[in-house]
N, C-alpha and C. Protein backbone atom coordinates (compact mmCIF):
# COMPACT_ATOMS: atom_id res chain seq x y z
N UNK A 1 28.00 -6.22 -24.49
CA UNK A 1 27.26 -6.00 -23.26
C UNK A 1 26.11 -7.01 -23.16
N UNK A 2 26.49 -7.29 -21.92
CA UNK A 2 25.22 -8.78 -21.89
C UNK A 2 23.67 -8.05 -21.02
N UNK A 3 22.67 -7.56 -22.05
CA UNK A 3 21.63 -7.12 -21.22
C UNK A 3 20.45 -7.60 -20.70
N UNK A 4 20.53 -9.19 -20.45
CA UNK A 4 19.44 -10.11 -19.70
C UNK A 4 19.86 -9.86 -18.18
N UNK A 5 21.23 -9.55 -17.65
CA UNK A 5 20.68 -9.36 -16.18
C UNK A 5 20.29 -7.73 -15.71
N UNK A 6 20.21 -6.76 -16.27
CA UNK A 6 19.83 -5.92 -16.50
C UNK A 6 18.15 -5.90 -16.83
N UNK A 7 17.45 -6.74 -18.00
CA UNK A 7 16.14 -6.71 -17.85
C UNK A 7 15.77 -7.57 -16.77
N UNK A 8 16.48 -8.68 -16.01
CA UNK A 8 15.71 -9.17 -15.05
C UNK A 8 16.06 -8.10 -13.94
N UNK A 9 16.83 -7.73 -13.77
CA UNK A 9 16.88 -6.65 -12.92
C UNK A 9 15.92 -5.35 -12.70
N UNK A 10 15.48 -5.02 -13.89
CA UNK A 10 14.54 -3.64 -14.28
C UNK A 10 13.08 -4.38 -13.90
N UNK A 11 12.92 -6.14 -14.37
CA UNK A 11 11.27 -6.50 -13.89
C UNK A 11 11.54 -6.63 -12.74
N UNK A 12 12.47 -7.16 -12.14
CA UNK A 12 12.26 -7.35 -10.38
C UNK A 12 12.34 -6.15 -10.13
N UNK A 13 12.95 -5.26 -10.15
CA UNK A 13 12.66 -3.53 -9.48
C UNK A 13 11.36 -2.97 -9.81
N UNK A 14 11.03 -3.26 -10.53
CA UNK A 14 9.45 -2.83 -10.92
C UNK A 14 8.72 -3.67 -10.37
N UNK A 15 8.05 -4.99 -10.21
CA UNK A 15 7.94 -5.88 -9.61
C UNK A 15 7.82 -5.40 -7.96
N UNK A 16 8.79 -5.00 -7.14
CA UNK A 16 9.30 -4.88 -6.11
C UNK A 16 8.30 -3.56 -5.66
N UNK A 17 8.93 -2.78 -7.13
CA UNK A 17 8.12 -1.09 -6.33
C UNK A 17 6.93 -1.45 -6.47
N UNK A 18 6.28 -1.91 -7.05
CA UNK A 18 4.57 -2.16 -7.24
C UNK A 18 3.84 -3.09 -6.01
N UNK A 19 5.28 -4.38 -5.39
CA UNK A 19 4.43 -4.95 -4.22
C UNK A 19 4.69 -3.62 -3.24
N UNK A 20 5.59 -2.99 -3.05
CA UNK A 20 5.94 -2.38 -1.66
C UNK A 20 4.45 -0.74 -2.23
N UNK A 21 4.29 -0.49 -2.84
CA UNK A 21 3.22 0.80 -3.01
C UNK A 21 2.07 -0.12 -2.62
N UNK A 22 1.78 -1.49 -3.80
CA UNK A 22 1.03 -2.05 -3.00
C UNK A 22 0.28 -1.78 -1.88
N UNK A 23 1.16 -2.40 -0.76
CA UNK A 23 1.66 -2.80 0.34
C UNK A 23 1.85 -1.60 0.97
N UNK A 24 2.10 -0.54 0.80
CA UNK A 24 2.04 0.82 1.20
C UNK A 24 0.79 1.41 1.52
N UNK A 25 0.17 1.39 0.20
CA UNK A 25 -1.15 1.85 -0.06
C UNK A 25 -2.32 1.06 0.39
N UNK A 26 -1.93 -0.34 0.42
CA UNK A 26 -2.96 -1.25 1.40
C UNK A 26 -2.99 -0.94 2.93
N UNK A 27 -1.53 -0.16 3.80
CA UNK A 27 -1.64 -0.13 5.32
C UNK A 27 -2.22 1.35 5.66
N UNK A 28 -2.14 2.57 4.39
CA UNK A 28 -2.67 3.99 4.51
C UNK A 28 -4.35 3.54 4.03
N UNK A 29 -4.78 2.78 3.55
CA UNK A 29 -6.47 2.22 3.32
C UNK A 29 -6.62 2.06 4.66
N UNK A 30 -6.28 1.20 4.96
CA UNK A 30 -6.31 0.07 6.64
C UNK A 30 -6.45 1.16 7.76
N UNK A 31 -5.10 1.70 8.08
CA UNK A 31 -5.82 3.22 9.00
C UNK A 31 -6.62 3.88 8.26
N UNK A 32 -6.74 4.35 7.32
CA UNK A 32 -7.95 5.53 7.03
C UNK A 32 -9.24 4.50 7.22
N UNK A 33 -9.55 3.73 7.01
CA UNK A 33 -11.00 2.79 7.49
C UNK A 33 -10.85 2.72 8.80
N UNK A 34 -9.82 2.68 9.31
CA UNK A 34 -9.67 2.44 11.15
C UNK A 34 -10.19 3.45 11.75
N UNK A 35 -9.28 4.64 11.08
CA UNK A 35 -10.07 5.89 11.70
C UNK A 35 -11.59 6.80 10.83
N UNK A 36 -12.29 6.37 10.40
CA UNK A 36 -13.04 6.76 9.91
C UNK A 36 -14.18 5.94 10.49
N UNK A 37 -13.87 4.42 11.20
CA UNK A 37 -14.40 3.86 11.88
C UNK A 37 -15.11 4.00 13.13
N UNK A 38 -13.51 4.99 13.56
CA UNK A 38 -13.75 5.05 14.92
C UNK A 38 -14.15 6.86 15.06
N UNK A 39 -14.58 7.40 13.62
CA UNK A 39 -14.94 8.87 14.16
C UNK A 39 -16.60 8.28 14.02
N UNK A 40 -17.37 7.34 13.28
CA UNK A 40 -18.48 6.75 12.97
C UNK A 40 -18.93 6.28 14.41
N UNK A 41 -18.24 5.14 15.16
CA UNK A 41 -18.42 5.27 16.44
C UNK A 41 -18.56 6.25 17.48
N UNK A 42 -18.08 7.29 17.39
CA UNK A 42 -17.75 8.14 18.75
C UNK A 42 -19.33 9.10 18.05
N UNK A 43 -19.39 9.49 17.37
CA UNK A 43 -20.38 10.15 16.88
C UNK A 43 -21.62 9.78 16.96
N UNK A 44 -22.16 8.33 16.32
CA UNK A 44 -23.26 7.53 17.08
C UNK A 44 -23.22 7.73 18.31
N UNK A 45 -21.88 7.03 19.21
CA UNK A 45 -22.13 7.37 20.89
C UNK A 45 -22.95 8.46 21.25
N UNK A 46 -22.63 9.78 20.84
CA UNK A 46 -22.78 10.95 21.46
C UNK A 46 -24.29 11.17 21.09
N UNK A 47 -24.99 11.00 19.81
CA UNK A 47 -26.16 10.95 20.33
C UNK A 47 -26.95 10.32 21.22
């Protein structure tokens, strides 16, 4: 059993899941500052 395309296989899948959570977890930051932004705004307004 030849198991080098198997470990390059296991670092690129790992590799992969770590950019896409990343990358997940960077666009659920991005709205939660968006909207936390915009409850900071509306709240200033109103006084």
């Amino acid at each position: 059993m030849n198991s080098k395309p198997i470990a390059v296989g296991l670092v690129f899948g790992v590799g992969l899941a770590l950019a896409l959570n990343s990358w997940l977890f960077g666009i659920i930051f991005y709205v939660a500052l968006k909207e936390a932004d915009k409850k900071e705004n509306s709240s200033s307004e109103e006084e």
